[in-house]
C-alpha atoms as a PDB file:
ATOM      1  CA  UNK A   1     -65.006  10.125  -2.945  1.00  0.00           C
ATOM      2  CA  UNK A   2     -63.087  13.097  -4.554  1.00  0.00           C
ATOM      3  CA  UNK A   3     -61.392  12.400  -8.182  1.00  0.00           C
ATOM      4  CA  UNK A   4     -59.684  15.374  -7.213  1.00  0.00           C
ATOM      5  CA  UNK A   5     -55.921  14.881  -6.632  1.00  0.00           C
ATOM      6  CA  UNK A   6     -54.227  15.702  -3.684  1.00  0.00           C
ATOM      7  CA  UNK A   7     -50.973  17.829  -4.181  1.00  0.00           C
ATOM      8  CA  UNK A   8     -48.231  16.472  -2.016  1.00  0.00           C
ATOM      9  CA  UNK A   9     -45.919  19.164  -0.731  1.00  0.00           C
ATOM     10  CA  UNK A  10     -42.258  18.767  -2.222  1.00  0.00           C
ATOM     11  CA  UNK A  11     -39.369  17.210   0.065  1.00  0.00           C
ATOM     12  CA  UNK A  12     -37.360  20.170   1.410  1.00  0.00           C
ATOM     13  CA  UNK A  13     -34.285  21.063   0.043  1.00  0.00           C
ATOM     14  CA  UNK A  14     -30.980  19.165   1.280  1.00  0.00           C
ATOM     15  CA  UNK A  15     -28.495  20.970   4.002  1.00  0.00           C
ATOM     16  CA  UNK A  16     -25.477  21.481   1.833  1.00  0.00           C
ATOM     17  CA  UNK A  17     -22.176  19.348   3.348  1.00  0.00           C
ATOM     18  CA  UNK A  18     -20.326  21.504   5.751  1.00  0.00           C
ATOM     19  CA  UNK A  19     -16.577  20.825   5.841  1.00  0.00           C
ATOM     20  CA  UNK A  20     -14.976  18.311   7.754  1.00  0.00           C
ATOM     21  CA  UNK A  21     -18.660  17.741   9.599  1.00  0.00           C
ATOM     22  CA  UNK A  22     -19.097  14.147   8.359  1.00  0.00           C
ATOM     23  CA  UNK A  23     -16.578  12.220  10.031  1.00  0.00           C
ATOM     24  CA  UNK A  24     -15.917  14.437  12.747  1.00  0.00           C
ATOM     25  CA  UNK A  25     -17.559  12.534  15.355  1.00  0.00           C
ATOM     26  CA  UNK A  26     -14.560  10.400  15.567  1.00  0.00           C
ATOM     27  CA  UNK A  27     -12.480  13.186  16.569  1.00  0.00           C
ATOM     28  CA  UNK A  28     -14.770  15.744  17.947  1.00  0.00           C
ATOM     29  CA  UNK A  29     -13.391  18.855  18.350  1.00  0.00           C
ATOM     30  CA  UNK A  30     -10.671  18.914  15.387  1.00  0.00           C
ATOM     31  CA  UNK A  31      -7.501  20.532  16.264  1.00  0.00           C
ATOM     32  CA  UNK A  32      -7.717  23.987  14.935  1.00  0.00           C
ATOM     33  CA  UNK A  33      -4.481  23.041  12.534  1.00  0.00           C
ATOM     34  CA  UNK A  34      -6.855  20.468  10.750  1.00  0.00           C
ATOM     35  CA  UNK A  35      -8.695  21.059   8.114  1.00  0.00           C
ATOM     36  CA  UNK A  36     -11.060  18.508   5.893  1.00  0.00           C
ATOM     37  CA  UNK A  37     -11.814  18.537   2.424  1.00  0.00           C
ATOM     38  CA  UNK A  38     -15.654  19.733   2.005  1.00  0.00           C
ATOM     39  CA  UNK A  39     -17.371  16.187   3.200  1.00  0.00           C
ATOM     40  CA  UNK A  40     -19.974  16.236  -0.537  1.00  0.00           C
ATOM     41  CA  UNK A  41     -21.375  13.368  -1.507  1.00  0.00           C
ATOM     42  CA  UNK A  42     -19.042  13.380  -4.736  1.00  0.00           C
ATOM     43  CA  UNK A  43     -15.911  12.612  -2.475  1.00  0.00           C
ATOM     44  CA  UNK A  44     -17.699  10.113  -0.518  1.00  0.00           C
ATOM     45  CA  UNK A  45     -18.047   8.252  -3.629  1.00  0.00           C
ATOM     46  CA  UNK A  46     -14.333   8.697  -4.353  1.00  0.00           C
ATOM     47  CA  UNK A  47     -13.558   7.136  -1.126  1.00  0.00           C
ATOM     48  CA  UNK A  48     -16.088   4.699  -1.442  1.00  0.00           C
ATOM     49  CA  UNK A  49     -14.580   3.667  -4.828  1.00  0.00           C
ATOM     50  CA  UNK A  50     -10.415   3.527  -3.121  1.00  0.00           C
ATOM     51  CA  UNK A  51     -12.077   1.565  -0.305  1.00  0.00           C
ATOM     52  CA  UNK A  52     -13.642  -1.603  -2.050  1.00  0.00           C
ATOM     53  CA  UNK A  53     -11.267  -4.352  -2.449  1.00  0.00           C
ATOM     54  CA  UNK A  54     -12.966  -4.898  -5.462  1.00  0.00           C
ATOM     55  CA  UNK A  55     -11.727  -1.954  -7.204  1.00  0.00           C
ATOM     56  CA  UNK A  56      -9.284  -2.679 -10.023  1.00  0.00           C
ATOM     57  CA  UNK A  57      -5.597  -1.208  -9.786  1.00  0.00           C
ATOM     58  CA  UNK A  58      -6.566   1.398 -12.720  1.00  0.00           C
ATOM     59  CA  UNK A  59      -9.924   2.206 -11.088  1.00  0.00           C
ATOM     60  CA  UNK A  60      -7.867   2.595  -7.791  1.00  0.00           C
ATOM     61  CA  UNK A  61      -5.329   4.713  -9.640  1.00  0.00           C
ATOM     62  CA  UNK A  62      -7.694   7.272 -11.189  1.00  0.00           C
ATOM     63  CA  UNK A  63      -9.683   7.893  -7.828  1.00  0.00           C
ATOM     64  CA  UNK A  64      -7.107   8.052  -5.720  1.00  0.00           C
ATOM     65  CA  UNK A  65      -5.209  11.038  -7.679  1.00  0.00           C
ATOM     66  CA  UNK A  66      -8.631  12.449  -8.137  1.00  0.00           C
ATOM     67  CA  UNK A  67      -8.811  13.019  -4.332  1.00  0.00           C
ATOM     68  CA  UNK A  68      -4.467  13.834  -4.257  1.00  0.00           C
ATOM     69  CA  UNK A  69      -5.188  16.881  -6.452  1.00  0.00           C
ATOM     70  CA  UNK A  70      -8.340  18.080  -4.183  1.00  0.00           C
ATOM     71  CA  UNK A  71      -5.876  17.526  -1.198  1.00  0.00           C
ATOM     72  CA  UNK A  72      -3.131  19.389  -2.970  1.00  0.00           C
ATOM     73  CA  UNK A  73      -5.280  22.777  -4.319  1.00  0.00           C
ATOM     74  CA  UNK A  74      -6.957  22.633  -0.773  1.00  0.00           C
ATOM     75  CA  UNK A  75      -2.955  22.423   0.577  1.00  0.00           C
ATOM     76  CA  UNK A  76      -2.412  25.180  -1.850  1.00  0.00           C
ATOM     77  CA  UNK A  77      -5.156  27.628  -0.247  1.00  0.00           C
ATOM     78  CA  UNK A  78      -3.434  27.934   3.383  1.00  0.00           C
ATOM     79  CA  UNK A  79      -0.477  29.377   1.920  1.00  0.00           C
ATOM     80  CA  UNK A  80       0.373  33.296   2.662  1.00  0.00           C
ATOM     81  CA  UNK A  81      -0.030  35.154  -0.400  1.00  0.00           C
ATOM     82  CA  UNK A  82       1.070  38.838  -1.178  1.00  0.00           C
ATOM     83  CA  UNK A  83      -0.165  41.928  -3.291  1.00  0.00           C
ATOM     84  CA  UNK A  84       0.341  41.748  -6.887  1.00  0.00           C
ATOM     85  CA  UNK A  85      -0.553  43.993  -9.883  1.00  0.00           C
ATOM     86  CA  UNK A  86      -0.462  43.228 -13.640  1.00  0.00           C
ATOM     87  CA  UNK A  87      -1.621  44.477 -16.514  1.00  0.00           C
ATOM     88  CA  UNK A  88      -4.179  42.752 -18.559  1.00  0.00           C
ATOM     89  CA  UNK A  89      -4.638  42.019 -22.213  1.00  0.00           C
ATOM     90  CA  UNK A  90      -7.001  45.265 -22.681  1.00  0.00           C
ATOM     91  CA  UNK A  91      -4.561  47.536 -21.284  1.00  0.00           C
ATOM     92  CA  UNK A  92      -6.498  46.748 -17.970  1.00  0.00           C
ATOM     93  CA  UNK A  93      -4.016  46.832 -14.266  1.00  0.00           C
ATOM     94  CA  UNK A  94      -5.508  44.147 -11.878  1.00  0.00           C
ATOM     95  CA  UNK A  95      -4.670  44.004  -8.825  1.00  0.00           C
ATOM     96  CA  UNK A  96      -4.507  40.590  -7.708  1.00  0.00           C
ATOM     97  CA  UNK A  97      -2.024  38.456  -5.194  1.00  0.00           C
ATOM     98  CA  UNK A  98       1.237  36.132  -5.763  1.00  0.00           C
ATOM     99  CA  UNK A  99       1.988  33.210  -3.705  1.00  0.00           C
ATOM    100  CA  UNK A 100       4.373  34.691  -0.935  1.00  0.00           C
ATOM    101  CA  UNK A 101       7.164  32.169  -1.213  1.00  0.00           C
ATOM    102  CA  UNK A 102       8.390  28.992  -3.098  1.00  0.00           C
ATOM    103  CA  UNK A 103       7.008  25.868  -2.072  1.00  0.00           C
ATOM    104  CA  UNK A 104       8.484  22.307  -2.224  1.00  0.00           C
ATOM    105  CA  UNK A 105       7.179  19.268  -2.443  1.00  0.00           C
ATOM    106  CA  UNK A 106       8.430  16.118   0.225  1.00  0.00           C
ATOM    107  CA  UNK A 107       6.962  12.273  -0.140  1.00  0.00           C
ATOM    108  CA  UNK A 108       7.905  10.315   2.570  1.00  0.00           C
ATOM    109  CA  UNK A 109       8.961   7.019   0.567  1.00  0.00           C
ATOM    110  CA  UNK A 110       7.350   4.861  -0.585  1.00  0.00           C
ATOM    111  CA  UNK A 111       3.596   5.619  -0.535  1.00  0.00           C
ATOM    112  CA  UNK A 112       3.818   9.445  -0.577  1.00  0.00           C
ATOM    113  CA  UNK A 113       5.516   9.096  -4.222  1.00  0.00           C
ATOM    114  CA  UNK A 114       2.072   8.336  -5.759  1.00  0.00           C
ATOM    115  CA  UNK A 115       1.217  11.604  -4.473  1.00  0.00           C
ATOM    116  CA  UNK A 116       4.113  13.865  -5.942  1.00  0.00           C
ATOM    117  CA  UNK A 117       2.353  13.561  -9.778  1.00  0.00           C
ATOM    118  CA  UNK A 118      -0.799  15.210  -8.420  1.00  0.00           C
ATOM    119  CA  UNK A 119       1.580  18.257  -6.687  1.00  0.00           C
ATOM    120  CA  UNK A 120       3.211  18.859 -10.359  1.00  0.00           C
ATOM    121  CA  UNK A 121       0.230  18.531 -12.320  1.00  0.00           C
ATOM    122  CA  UNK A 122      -0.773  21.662 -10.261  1.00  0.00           C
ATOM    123  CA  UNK A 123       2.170  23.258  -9.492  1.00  0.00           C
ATOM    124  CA  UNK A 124       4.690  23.830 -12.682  1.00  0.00           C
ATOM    125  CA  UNK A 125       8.365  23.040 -12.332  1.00  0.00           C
ATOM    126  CA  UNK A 126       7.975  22.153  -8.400  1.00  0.00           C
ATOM    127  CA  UNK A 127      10.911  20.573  -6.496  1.00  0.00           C
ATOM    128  CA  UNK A 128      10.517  17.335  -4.751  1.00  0.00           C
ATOM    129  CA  UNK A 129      12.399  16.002  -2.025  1.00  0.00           C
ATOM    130  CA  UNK A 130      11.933  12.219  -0.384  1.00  0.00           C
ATOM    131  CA  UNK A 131      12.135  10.926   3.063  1.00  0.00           C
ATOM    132  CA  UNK A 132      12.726   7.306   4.117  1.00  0.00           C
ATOM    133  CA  UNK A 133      11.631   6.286   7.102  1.00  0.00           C
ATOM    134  CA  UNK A 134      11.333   2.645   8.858  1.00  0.00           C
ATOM    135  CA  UNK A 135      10.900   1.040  11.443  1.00  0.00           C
ATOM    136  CA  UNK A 136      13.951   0.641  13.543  1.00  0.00           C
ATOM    137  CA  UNK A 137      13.825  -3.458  14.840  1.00  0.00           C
ATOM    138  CA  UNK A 138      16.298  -3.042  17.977  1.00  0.00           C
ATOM    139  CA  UNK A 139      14.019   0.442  19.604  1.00  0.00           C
ATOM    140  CA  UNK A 140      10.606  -0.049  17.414  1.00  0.00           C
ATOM    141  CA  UNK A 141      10.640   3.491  16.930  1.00  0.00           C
ATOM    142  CA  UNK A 142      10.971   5.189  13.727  1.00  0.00           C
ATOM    143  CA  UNK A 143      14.269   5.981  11.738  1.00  0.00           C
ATOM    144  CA  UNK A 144      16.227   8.138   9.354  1.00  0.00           C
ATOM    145  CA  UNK A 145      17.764   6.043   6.370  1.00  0.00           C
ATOM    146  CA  UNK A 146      17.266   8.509   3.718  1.00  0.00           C
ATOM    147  CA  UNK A 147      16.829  11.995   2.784  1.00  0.00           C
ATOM    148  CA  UNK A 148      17.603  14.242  -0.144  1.00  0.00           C
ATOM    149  CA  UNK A 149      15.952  17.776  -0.635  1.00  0.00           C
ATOM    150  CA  UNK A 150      16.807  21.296  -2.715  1.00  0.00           C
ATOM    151  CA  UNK A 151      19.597  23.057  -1.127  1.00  0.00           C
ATOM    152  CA  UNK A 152      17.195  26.429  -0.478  1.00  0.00           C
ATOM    153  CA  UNK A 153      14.476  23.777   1.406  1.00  0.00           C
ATOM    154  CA  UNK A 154      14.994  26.297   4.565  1.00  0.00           C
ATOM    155  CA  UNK A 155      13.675  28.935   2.460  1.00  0.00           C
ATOM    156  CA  UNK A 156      10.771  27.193   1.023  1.00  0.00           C
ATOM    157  CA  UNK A 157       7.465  26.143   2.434  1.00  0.00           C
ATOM    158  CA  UNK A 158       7.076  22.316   2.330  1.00  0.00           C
ATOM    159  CA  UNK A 159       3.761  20.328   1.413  1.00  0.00           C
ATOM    160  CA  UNK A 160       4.766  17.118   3.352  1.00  0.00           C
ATOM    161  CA  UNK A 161       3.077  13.809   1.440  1.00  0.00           C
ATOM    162  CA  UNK A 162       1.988  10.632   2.896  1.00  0.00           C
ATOM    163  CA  UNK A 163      -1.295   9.033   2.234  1.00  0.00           C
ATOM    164  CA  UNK A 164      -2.154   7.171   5.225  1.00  0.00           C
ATOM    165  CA  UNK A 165      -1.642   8.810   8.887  1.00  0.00           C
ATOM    166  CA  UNK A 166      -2.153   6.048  11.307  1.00  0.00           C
ATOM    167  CA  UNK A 167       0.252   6.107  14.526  1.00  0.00           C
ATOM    168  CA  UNK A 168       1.937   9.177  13.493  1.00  0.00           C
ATOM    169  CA  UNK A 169       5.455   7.986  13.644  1.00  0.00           C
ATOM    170  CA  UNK A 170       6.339   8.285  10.430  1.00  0.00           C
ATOM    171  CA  UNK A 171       5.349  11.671   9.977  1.00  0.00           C
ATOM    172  CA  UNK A 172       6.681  13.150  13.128  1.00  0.00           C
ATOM    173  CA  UNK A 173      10.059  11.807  12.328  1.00  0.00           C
ATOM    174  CA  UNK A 174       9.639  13.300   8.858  1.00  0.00           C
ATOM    175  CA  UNK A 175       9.003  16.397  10.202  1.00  0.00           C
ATOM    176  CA  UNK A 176      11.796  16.647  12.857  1.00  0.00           C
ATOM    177  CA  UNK A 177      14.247  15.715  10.411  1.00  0.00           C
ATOM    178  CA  UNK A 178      12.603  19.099   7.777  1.00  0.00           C
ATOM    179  CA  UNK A 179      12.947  20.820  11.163  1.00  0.00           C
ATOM    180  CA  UNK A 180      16.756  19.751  11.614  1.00  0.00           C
ATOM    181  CA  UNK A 181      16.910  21.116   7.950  1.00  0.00           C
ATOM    182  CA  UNK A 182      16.197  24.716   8.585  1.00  0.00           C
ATOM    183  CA  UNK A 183      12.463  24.104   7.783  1.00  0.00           C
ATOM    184  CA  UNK A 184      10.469  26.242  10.565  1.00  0.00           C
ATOM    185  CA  UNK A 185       7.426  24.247  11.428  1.00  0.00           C
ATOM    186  CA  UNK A 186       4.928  26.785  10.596  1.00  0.00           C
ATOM    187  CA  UNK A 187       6.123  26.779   6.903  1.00  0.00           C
ATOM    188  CA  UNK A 188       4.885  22.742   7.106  1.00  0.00           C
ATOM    189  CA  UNK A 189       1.438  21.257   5.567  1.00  0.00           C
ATOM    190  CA  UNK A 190       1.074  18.035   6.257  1.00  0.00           C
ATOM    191  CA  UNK A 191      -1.458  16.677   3.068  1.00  0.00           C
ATOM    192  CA  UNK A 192      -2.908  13.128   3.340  1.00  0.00           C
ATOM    193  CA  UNK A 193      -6.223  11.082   2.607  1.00  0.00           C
ATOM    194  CA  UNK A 194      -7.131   9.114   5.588  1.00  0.00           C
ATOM    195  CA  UNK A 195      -6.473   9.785   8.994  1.00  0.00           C
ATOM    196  CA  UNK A 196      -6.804   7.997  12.449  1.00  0.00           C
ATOM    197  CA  UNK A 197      -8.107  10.023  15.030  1.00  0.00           C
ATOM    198  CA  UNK A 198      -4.971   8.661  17.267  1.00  0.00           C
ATOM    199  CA  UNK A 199      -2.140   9.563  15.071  1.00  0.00           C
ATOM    200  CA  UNK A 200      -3.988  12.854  13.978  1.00  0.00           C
ATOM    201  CA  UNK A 201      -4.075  13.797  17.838  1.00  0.00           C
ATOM    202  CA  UNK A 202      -0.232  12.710  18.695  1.00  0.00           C
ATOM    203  CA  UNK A 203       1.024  14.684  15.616  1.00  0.00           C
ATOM    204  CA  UNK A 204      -1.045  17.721  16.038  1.00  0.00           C
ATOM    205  CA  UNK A 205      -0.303  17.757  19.751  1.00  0.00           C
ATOM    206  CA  UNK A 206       3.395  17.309  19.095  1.00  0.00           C
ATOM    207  CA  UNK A 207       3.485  19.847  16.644  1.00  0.00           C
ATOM    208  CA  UNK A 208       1.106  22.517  17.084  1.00  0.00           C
ATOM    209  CA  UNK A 209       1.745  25.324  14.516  1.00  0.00           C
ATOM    210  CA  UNK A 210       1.559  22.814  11.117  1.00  0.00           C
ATOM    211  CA  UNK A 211      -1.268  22.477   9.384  1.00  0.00           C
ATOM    212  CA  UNK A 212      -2.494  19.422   8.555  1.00  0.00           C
ATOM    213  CA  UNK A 213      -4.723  18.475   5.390  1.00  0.00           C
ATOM    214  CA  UNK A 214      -6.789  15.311   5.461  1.00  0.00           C
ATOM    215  CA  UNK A 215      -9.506  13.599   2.993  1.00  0.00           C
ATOM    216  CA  UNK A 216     -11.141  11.966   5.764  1.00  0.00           C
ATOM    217  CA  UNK A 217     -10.714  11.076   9.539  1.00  0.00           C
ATOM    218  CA  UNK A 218     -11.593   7.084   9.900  1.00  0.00           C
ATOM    219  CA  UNK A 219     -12.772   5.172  13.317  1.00  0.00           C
ATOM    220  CA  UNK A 220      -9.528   4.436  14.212  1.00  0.00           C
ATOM    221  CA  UNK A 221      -6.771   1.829  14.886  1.00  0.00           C
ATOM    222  CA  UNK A 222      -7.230  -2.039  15.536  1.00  0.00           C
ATOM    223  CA  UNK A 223      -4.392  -4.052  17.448  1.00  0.00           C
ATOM    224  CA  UNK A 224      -2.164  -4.141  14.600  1.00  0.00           C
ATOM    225  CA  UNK A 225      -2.285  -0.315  14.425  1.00  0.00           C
ATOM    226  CA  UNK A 226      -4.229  -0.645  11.124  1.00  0.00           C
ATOM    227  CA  UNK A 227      -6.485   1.980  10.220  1.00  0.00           C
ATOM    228  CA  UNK A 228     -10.132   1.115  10.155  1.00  0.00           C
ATOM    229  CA  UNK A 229     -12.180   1.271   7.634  1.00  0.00           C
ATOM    230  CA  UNK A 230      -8.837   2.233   5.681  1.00  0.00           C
ATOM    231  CA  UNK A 231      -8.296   1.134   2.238  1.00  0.00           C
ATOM    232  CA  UNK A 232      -5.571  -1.767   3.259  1.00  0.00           C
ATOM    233  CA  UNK A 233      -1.656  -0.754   2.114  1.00  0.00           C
ATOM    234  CA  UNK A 234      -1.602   1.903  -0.144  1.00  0.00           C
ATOM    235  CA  UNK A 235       1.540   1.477  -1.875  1.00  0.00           C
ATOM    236  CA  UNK A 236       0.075  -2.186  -2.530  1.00  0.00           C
ATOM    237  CA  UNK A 237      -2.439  -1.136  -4.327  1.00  0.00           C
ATOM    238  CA  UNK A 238      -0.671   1.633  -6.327  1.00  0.00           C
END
């Protein structure tokens, strides 16, 4: 018997994460006006982290505006930009690019206000408007009972803010009433962490030309129109 050891070929390398590939196969294709953060294993941990029940409110806190400023920067990306030239500190000209337009920033109330510190951590100086919408008891559908947004909004693209997208009411109304502001619907990004495949696919469907920025895509809805895995209510845990 040999005392000669036996060199055991190394495991091959990992595929890198491609985006939005992970959690796809609940919604399978995407809409092309979707678009996932890169699915690492870094931001599976963050969701894993918001998920747990367990998790303390400060713990829940922290993570959760660690993935808000991802969503935001990735939010950030899909706008237009234009030419720009400057000179640099050695007398240097760089030609660079500017952010075409300015943007705003609109929470629909009350869980998309835990999302409006990561937007001005990122972007200086940044107006913020709010949206409240409810359920209406007598028609079940969703309703107006308060807006208030910078005069210019027509003039500005909007990063729309709500953390959870499960039926899609909400935000459609949100976005009809941007829409009845002057906002064209192209100059809308839709930013939130979890997704249902259902609400993803009525909002996308209803309005085809805004792009829509989600964390993750979960399984889906149970009877009560919860999202599943989910993370429970968000503005309860905030």
């Amino acid at each position: 018997m040999s005392s000669e050891l036996t060199a055991v070929p190394p495991p091959p390398p990992p595929v890198p994460a491609k985006a939005g590939n992970n959690n796809r196969a609940h919604m399978d294709p995407l809409p092309p006006s979707v678009f996932t953060l890169p699915q690492t294993a870094q931001l599976e941990a963050l969701y894993t982290i918001i998920r747990d029940k367990e998790t303390s409110r400060g713990d829940f806190l922290f993570y959760s505006d660690r993935i808000i400023r991802l969503l935001v920067e990735e939010g950030l990306n899909h706008l237009p930009v234009v030419a720009r030239t400057v000179e640099t500190p050695t007398g240097a000209i760089y030609n660079g690019v500017g952010f075409e337009g300015k943007i705003c920033g609109v929470s629909i109330l009350r869980a998309g206000e835990a999302m409006e510190a990561g937007l001005r951590e990122v972007c200086r100086s940044v107006r913020i408007g709010k949206i409240l919408i409810q359920r209406d008891e007598d028609t079940a559908l969703p309703k107006l009972f308060y807006s208030k947004f910078p005069q210019d909004i027509a003039s500005r693209y909007v990063l729309l803010l709500d953390p959870m997208l499960a039926t899609g009411g909400s935000a459609m109304k949100a976005v009809e009433v941007l829409m009845e502001h002057g906002v064209p619907e192209e100059r809308i990004i839709f930013i939130n962490l979890i997704a249902a495949p259902e609400g993803l696919k009525a909002f996308c469907t209803r309005f085809p030309s805004l792009k829509v920025i989600t964390g993750w895509i979960d399984e889906g809805l149970n009877d009560k129109a919860y999202i599943i895995p989910g993370l429970g209510d968000f503005g309860e845990r905030r």
